[in-house]
Protein backbone atom coordinates (compact mmCIF):
# COMPACT_ATOMS: atom_id res chain seq x y z
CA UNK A 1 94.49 83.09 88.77
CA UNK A 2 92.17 86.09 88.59
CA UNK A 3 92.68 88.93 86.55
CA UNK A 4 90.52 91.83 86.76
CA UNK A 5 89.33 93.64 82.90
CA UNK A 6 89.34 96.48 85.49
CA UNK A 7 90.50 99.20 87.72
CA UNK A 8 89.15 100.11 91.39
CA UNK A 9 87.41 103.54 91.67
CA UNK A 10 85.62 105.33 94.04
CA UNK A 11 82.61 104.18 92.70
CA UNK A 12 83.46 101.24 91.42
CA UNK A 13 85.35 99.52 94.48
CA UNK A 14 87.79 96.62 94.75
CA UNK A 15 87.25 93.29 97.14
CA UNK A 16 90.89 92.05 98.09
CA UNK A 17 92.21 90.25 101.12
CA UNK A 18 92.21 93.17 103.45
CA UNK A 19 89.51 94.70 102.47
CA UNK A 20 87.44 96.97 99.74
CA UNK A 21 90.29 98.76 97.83
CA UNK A 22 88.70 102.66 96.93
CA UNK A 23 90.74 104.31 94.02
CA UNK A 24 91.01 107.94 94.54
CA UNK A 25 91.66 110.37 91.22
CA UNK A 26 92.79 113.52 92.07
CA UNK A 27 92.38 116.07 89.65
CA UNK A 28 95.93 116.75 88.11
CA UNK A 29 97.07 114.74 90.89
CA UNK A 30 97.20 117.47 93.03
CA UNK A 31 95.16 117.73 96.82
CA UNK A 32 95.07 120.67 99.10
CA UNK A 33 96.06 120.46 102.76
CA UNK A 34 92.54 119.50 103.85
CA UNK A 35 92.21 117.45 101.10
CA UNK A 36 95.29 115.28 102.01
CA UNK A 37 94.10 115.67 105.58
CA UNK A 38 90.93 114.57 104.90
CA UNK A 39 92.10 111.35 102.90
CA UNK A 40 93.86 110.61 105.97
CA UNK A 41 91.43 110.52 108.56
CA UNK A 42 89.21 108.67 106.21
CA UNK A 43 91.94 106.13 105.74
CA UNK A 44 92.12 105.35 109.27
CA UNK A 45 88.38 105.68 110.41
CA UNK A 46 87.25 103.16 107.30
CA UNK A 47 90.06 101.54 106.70
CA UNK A 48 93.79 99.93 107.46
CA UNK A 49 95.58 103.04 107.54
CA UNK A 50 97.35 102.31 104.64
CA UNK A 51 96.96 104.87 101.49
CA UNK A 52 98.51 103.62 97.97
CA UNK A 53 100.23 105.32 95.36
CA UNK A 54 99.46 104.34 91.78
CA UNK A 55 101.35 103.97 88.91
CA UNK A 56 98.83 106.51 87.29
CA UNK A 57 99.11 108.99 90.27
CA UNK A 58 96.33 108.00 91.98
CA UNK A 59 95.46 107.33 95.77
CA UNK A 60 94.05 104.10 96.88
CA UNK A 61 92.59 103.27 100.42
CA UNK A 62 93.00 100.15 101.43
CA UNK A 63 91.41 97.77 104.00
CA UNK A 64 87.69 99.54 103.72
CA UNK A 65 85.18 98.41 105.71
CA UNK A 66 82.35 97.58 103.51
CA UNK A 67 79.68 98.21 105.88
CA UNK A 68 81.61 102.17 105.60
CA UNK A 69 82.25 102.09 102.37
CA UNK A 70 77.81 105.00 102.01
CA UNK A 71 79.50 106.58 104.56
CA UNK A 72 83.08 107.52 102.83
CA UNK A 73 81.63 108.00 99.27
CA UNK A 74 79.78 110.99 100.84
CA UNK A 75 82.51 112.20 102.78
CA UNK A 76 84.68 111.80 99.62
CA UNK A 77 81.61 113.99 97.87
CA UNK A 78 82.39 116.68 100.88
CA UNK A 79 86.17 116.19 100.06
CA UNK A 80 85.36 117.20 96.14
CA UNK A 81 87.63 114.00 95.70
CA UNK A 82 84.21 111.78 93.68
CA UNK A 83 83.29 112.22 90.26
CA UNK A 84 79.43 112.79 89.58
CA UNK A 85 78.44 109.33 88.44
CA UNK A 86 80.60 106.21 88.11
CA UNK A 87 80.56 106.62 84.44
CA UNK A 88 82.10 110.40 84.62
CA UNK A 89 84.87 108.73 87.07
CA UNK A 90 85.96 105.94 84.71
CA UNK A 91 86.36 108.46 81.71
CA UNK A 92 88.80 110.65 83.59
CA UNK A 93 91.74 108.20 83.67
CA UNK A 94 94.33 111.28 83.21
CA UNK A 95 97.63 111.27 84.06
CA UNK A 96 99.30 114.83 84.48
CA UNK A 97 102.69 115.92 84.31
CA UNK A 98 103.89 116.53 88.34
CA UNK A 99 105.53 119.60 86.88
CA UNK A 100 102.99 121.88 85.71
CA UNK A 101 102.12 125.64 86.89
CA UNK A 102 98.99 127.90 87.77
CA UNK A 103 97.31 128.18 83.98
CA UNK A 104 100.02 126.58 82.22
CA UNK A 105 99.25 124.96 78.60
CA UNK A 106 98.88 121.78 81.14
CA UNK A 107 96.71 122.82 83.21
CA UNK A 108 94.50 125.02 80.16
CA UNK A 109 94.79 121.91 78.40
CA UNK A 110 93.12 119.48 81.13
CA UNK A 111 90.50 121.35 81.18
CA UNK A 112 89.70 121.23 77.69
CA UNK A 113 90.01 117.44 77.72
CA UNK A 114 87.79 117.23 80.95
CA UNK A 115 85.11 119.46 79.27
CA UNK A 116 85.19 116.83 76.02
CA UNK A 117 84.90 114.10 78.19
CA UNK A 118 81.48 113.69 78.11
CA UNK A 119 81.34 113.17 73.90
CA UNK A 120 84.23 110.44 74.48
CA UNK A 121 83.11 107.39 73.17
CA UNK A 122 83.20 104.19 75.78
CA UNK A 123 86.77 102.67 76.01
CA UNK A 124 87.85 99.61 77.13
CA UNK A 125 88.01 100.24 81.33
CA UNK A 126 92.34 100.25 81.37
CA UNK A 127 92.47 102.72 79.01
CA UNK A 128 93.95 106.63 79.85
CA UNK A 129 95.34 109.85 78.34
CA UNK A 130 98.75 111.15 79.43
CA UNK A 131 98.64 115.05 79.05
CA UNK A 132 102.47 115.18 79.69
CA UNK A 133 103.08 119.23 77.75
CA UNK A 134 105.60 120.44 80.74
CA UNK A 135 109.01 121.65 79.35
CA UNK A 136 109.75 118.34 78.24
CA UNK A 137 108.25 114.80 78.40
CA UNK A 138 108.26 113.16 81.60
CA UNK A 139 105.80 110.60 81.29
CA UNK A 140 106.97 108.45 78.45
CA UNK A 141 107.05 105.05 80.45
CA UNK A 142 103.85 105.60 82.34
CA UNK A 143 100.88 103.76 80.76
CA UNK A 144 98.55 105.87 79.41
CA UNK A 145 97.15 104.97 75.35
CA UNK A 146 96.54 108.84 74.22
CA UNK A 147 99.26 110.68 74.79
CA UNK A 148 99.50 114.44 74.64
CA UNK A 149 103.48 115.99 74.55
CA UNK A 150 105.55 118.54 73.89
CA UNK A 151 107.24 118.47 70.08
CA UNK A 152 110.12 120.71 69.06
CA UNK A 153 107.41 122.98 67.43
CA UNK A 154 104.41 122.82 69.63
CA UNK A 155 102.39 119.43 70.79
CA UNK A 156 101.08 116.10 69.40
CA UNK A 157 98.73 113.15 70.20
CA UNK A 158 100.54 110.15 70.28
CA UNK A 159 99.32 106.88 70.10
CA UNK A 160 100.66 104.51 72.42
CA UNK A 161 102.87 102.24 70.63
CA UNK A 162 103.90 104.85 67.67
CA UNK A 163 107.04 106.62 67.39
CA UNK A 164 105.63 109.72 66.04
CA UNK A 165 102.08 111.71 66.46
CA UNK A 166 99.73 114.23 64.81
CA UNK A 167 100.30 118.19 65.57
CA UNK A 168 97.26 119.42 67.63
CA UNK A 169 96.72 123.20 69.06
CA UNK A 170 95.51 123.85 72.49
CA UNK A 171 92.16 123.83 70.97
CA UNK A 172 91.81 121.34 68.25
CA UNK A 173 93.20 118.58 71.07
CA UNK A 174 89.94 117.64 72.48
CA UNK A 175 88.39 117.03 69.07
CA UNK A 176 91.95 115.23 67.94
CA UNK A 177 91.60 112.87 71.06
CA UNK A 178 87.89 111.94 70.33
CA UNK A 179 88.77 111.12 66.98
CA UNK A 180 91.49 109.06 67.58
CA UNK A 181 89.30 107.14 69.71
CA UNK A 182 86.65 106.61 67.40
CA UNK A 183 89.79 105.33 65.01
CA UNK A 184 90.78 102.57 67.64
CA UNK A 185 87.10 101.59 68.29
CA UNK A 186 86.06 101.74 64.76
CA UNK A 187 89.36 99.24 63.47
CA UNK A 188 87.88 96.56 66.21
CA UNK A 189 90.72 98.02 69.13
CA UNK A 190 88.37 96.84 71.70
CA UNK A 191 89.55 93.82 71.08
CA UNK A 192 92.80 94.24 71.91
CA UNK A 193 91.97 96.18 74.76
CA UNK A 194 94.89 98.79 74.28
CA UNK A 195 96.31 101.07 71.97
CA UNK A 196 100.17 99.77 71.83
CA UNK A 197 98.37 95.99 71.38
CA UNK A 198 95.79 97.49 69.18
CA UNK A 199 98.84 98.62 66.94
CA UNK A 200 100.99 95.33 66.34
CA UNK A 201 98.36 94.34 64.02
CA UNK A 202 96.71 97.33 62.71
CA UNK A 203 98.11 100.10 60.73
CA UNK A 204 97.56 103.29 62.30
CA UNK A 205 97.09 106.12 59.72
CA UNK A 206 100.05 108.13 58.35
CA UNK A 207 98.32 111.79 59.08
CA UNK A 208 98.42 110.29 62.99
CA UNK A 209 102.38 109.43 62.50
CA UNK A 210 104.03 112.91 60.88
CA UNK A 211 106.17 114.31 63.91
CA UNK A 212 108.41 112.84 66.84
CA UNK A 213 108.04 114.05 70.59
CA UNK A 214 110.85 116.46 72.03
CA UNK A 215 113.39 114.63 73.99
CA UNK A 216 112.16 113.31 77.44
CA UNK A 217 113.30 114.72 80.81
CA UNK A 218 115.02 113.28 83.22
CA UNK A 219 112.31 111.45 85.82
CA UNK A 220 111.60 113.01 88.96
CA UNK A 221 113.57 112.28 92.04
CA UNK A 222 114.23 112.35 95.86
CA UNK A 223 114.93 115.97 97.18
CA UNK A 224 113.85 119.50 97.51
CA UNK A 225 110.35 118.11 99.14
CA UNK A 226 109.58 115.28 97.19
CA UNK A 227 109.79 111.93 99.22
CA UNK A 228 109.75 108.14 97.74
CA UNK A 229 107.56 105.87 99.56
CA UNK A 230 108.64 102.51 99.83
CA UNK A 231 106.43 100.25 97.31
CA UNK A 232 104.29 102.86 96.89
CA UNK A 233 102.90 102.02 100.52
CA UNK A 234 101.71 105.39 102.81
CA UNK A 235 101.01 104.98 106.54
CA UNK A 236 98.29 107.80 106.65
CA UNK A 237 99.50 108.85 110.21
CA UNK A 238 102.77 109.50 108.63
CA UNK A 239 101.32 111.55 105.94
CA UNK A 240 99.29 113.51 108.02
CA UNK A 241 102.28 114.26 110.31
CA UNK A 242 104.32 115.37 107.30
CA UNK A 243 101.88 117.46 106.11
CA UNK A 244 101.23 119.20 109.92
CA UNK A 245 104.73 119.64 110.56
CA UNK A 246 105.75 121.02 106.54
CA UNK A 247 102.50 123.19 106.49
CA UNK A 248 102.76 122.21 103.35
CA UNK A 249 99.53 124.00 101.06
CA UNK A 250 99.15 120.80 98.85
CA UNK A 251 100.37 117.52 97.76
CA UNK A 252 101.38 116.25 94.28
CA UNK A 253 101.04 112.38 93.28
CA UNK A 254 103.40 110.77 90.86
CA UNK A 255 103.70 107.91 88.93
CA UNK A 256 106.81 106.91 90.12
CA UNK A 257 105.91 106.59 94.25
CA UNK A 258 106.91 110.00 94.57
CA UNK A 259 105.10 112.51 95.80
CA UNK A 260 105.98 116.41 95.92
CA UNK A 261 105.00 118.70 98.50
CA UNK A 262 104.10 122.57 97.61
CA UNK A 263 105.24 125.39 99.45
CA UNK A 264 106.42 123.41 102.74
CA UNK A 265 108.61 124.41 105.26
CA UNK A 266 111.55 122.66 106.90
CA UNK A 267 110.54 119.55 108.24
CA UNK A 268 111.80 116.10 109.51
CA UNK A 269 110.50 113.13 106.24
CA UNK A 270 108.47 111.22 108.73
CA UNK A 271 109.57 108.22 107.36
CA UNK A 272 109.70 107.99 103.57
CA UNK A 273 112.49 107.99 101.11
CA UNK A 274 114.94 111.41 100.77
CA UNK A 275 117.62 109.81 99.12
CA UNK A 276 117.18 108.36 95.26
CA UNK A 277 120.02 105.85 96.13
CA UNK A 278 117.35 104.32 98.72
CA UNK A 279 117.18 100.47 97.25
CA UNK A 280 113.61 100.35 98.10
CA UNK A 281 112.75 103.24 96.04
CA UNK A 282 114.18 100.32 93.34
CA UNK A 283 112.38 97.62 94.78
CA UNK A 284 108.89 96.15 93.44
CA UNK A 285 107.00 94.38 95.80
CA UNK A 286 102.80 93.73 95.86
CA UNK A 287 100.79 93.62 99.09
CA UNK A 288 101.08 90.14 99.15
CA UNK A 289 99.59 88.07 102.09
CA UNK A 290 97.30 87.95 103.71
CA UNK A 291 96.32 91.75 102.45
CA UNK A 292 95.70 90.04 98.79
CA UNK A 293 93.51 87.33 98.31
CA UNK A 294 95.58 86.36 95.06
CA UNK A 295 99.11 86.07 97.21
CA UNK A 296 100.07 83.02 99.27
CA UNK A 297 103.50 84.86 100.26
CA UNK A 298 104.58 87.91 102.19
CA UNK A 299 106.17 89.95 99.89
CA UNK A 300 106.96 93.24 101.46
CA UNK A 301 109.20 91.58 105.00
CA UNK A 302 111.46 89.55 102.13
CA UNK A 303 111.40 92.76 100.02
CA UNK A 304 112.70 95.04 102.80
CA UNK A 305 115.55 92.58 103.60
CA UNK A 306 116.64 91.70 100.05
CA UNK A 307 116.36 95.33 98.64
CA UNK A 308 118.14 96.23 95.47
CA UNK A 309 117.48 97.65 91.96
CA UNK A 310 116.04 95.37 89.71
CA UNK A 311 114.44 93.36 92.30
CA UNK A 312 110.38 92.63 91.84
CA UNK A 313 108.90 90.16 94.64
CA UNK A 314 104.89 89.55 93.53
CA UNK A 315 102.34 87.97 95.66
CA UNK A 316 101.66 85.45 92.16
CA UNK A 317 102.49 85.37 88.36
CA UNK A 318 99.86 88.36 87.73
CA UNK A 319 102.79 90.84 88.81
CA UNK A 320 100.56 93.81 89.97
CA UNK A 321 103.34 95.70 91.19
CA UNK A 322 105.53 95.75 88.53
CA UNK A 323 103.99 93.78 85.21
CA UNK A 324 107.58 93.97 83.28
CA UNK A 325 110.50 92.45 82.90
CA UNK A 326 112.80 92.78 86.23
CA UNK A 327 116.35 91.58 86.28
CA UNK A 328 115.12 88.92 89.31
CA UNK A 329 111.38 88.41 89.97
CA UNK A 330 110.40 85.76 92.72
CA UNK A 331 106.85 85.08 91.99
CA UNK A 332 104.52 83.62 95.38
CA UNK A 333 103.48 80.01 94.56
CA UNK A 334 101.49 77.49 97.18
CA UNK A 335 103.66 79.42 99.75
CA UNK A 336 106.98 79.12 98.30
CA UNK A 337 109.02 81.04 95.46
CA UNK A 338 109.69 80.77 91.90
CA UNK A 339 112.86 82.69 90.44
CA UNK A 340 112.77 84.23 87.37
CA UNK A 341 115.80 85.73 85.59
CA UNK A 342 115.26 88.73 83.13
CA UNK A 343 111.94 88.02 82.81
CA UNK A 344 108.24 88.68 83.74
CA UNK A 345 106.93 87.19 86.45
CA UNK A 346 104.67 85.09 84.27
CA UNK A 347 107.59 83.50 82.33
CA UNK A 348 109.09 80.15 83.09
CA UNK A 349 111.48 80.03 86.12
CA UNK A 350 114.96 78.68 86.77
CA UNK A 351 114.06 77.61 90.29
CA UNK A 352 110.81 76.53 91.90
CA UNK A 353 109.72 76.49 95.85
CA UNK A 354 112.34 78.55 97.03
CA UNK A 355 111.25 79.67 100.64
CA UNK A 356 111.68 82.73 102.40
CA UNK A 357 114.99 81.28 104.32
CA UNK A 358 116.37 79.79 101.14
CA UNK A 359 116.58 83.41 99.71
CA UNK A 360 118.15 84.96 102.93
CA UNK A 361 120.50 82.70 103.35
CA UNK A 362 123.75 83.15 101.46
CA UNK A 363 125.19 81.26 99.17
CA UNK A 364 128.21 78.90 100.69
């Protein structure tokens, strides 16, 4: 098994079964019309067709043809959808609240954090900063290691994996964030690789630990034009139609494999998920095979068929879609299935080589 110290960019592509896999970051996970248009057409001229959604908001492309791949960083450049230089790109792993508004302390605040950027010091590549200061927090299960929320008297950085954080101002957070960095480098966190790891072991100073987050919001859901996308998977005709027939101005990514549109008319969903009862919009399932080189099952046709909450089918024991615990997780083996009950899809299972027809066929 292969496990990559890594995430795909736009820069910094990754080779899987169906191709080069090109991470897109939108900037507070927000694209215009042409934007999402754009993505689109460059989806299905260099690729499968098939556009991701991350559990970072991002966009991935999948299915790139590497012999394309000159050809779509420059229309990507033309887009405004690449970073200057590879290293610029892998610094701005943000995560945004979806809910924020025109020159809100969100938005003032990304920019303050995308201006410090350049005087971060190098993190380990999976690390990211959660700038979740809407009303409430919504991001609290969404991995991110430095995370900026709301408090009952202003905002904190967090550290992942403490209950409490420091208070920061709008414009003491950039210097805040860099120092806590320097903290987690300078007590050997590299090691570890991430803050909430970095933090079983090492004490992290009281002045970072002196007041709690405000109470999280509920998470986003189905309704009032935001759609679910089952496993996070986006036919890019689909999304193009959506967005011609809404006229909607611009799309907003979630974590969750939601996405929001903004100021969109009355429109038929194309497709996706309008209902937050929708078992898929419960259901974890990878890529599988053959569009991951790592998978010797097809995940998503069993998925589709056995749909319901707390259900997590992966391609193999990595778990890419969903590395947690899931009340049933059958993990691809040598072409067959492992069970696993309340557990992670690397744990031991009950059952081994369970096939396909095995798991559709009920009990007697």
């Amino acid at each position: 098994m292969s496990i990559k110290g890594w995430c795909p960019g736009a820069w910094r592509p990754m080779m899987s079964g169906d191709g080069l896999i090109v991470r897109i970051r939108p900037r507070l996970a927000r694209l215009t019309q042409v934007q999402t248009l754009g993505l689109c057409a460059l989806s299905q001229t260099h690729g499968n067709g098939i556009i991701d959604l991350t559990s970072r908001a991002n966009l991935q492309m999948r299915g790139i043809n590497g012999n394309q791949y000159d050809s779509l960083l420059q229309a990507l450049q033309d887009l405004d959808l690449l970073d200057a230089t590879p290293e610029a790109e892998a610094k701005r792993n943000i995560v945004t609240t979806p809910k924020w508004q025109d020159g809100d302390l969100t938005m003032r605040l990304h920019a303050k954090i995308i201006s410090a950027l350049p005087d971060m010091p190098t993190l380990p590549a999976k690390m990211g900063i959660a700038i979740d200061t809407g009303p409430a927090p919504l991001l609290s299960d969404t991995s991110a290691d430095f995370r900026f929320e709301r408090s009952p008297d202003g905002i904190i950085l967090r550290a992942d994996g403490a209950e409490h954080g420091q208070p920061v101002t709008e414009h003491t957070a950039a210097a805040a964030l860099i120092d806590l960095a320097n903290w987690f480098l300078g007590t050997n966190g590299a090691a570890a690789g991430r803050m909430a790891k970095h933090l079983k072991t090492t004490a992290l100073p009281a002045v970072w630990q002196t007041t709690g987050p405000a109470p999280a919001a509920p998470r986003l859901q189905p309704g009032n034009h935001t759609y679910g996308a089952p496993f996070g998977s986006i036919d890019a005709s689909d999304l193009a139609a959506l967005i011609q027939d809404s006229q909607a101005m611009a799309l907003r990514v979630t974590p969750w494999r939601l996405f929001t549109l903004e100021n969109a008319k009355a429109h038929a969903p194309h497709g996706f998920i309008t209902d937050a009862n929708d078992p898929l919009l419960h259901t974890h399932a990878c890529p599988g095979a053959p569009a991951c080189a790592s998978a010797t099952v097809d995940t998503r046709s069993l998925a589709r068929q056995l749909a319901k909450p707390g259900l997590h089918i992966s391609g193999c024991a990595k778990g890419c879609a969903h590395p947690r615990r899931a009340t049933t997780t059958l993990v691809g083996n040598n072409g067959t299935f492992d069970l696993v009950e309340n557990g992670h899809p690397w744990d031991a299972p009950r059952q081994r080589g369970l096939t396909a027809q095995d798991l559709l066929t009920p009990a007697s």
